[in-house]
Protein backbone atom coordinates (compact mmCIF):
# COMPACT_ATOMS: atom_id res chain seq x y z
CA UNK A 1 -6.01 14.28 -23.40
CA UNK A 2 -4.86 11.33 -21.08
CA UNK A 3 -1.56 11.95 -19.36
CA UNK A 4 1.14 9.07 -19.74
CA UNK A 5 2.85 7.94 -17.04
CA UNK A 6 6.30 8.29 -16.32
CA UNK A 7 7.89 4.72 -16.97
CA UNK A 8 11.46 4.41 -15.64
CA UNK A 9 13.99 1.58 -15.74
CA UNK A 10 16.57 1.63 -12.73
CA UNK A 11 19.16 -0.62 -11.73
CA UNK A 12 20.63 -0.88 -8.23
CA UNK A 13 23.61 -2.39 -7.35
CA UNK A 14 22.74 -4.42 -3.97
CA UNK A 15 25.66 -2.65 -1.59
CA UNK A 16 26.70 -3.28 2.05
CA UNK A 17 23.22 -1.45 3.10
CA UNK A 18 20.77 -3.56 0.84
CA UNK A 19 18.34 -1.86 -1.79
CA UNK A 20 17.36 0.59 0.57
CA UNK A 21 13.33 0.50 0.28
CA UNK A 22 10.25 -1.04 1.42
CA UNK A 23 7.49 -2.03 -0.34
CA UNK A 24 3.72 -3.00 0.15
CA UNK A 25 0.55 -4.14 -2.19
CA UNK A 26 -0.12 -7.14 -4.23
CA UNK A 27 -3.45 -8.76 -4.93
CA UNK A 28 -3.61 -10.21 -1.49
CA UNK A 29 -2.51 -7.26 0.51
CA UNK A 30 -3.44 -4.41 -1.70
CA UNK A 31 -1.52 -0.84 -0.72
CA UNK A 32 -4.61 0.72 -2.71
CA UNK A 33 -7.81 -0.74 -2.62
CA UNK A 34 -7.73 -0.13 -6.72
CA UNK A 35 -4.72 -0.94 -7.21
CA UNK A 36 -3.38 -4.15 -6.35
CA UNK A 37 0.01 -3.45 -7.77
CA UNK A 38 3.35 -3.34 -5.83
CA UNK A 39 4.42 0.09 -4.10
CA UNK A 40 7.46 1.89 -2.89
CA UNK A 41 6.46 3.10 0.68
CA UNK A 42 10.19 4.23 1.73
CA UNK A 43 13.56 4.93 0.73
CA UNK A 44 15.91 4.87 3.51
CA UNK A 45 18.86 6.87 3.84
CA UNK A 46 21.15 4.39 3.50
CA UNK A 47 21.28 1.80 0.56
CA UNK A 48 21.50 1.61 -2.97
CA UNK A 49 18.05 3.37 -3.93
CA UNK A 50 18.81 6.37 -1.97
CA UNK A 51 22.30 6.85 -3.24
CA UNK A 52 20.74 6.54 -6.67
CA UNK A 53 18.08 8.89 -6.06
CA UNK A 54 15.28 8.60 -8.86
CA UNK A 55 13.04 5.64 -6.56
CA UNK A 56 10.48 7.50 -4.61
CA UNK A 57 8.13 6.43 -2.33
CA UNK A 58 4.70 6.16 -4.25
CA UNK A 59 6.22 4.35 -7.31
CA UNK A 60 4.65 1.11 -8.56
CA UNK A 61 7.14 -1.46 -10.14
CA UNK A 62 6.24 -3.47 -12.09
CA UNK A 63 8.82 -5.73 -13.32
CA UNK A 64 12.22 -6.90 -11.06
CA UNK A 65 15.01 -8.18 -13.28
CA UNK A 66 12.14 -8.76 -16.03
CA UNK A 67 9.95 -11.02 -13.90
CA UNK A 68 6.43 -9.14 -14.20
CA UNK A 69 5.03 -8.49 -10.83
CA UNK A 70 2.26 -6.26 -11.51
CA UNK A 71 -0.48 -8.87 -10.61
CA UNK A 72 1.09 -10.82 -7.88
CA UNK A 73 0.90 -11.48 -4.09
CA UNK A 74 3.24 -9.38 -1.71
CA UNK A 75 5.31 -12.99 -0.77
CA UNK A 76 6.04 -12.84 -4.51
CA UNK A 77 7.23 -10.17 -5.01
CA UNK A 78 9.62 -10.07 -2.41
CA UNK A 79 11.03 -13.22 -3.65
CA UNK A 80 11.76 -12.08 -7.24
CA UNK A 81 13.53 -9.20 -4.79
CA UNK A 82 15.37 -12.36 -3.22
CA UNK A 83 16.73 -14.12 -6.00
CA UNK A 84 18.44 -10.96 -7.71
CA UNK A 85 21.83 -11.12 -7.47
CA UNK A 86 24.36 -8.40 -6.60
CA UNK A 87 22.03 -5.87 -9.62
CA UNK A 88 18.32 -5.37 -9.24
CA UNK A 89 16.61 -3.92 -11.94
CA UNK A 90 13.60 -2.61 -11.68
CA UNK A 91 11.11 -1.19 -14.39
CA UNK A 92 9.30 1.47 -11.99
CA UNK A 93 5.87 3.55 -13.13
CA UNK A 94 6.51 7.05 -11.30
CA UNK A 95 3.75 7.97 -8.64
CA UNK A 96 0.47 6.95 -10.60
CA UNK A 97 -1.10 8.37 -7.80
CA UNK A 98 0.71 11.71 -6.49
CA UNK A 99 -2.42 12.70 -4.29
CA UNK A 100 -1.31 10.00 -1.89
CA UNK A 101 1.99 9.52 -1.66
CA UNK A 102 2.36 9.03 2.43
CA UNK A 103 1.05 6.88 4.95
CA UNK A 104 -0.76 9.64 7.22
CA UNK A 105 -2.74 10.43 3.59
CA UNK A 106 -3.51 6.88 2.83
CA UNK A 107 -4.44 4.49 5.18
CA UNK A 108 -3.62 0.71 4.30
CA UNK A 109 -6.73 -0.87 2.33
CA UNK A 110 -8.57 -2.98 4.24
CA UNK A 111 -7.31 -5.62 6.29
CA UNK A 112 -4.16 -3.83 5.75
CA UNK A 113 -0.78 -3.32 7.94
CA UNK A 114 -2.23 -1.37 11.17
CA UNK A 115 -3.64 -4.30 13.08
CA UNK A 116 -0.12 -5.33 14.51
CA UNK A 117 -0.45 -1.76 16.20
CA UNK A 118 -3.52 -2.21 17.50
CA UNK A 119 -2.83 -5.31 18.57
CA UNK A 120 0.26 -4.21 20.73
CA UNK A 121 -1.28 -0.94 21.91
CA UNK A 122 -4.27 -2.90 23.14
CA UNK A 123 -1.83 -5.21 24.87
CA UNK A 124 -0.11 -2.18 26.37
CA UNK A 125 -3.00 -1.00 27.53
CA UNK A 126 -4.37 -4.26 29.46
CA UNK A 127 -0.55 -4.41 30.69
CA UNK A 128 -0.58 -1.05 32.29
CA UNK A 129 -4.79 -1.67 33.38
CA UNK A 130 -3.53 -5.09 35.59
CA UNK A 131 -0.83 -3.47 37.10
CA UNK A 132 -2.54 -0.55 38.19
CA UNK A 133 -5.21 -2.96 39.85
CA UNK A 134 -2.55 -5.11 41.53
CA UNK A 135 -0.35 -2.16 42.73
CA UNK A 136 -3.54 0.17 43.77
CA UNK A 137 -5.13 -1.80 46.12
C-alpha cells in the first residue's frame, strides 16, 4: 500500500516581514539530485509563513498563485514569488522526503550552494597565509 502525500493549499498574506522562507531546487539547481522540484529550506521567525505555521522546511510547492512550478528553474520560481501581490498562495506537498529534512543531513546536489563557502574560506585562508609571511619575517 503506497502512502499519499500530504497536499496542502496555504495562503500568506505578504506582511511588513515578507513571506518569511527560503527556498532552493529546480531543474537547474536541483535541492535533491532526484528531485528537481522546488523546496522550503527555512522558515524564519519573522514573516507571514511563520506566523501561519503549517510551511515547514522540507516541503515541495508546487504551484504559486496557480502558476505550476514543479518542473522549472530556481530564477523561475522566484519570479512567480515576485509577481504575487500582497496574497501568495501556495499549493505545498508536505515533506516527500522526511529522512532529510536539514542541511547538515543533505548536502546540496551537485554543483550545489557550498562553493561560495569554499570559495571565501579559501580566500580567508590565503588572506591570513600572506600576512603571516609579510609580518613574520
Amino acid at each position: 500500500m503506497e502512502i499519499q502525500p500530504e497536499i496542502m493549499e496555504i495562503k500568506l498574506n505578504k506582511g511588513p516581514n515578507g513571506l518569511g522562507f527560503n527556498i532552493r531546487g529546480g531543474t537547474d539547481n536541483e535541492h535533491r539530485t532526484d528531485d528537481p522540484g522546488i523546496f522550503v529550506t527555512t522558515v524564519r521567525e519573522k514573516g507571514a509563513a511563520a506566523e501561519d505555521g503549517r510551511l515547514r522546511p522540507g516541503d515541495k510547492i508546487v504551484e504559486v498563485n496557480d502558476i505550476d512550478v514543479s518542473g522549472v528553474k530556481h530564477y523561475e520560481a522566484v519570479q512567480a514569488f515576485h509577481q504575487a501581490k500582497d496574497t501568495v498562495k501556495l499549493k505545498v506537498i508536505r515533506n516527500p522526503h522526511p529522512e532529510e529534512t536539514s542541511e547538515s543531513e543533505n548536502p546540496p546536489a551537485e554543483g550545489g550552494s557550498y562553493l561560495p563557502y569554499i570559495v571565501v574560506f579559501g580566500l580567508v585562508g590565503v588572506g591570513a597565509y600572506f600576512a603571516w609571511k609579510k609580518y613574520s619575517s
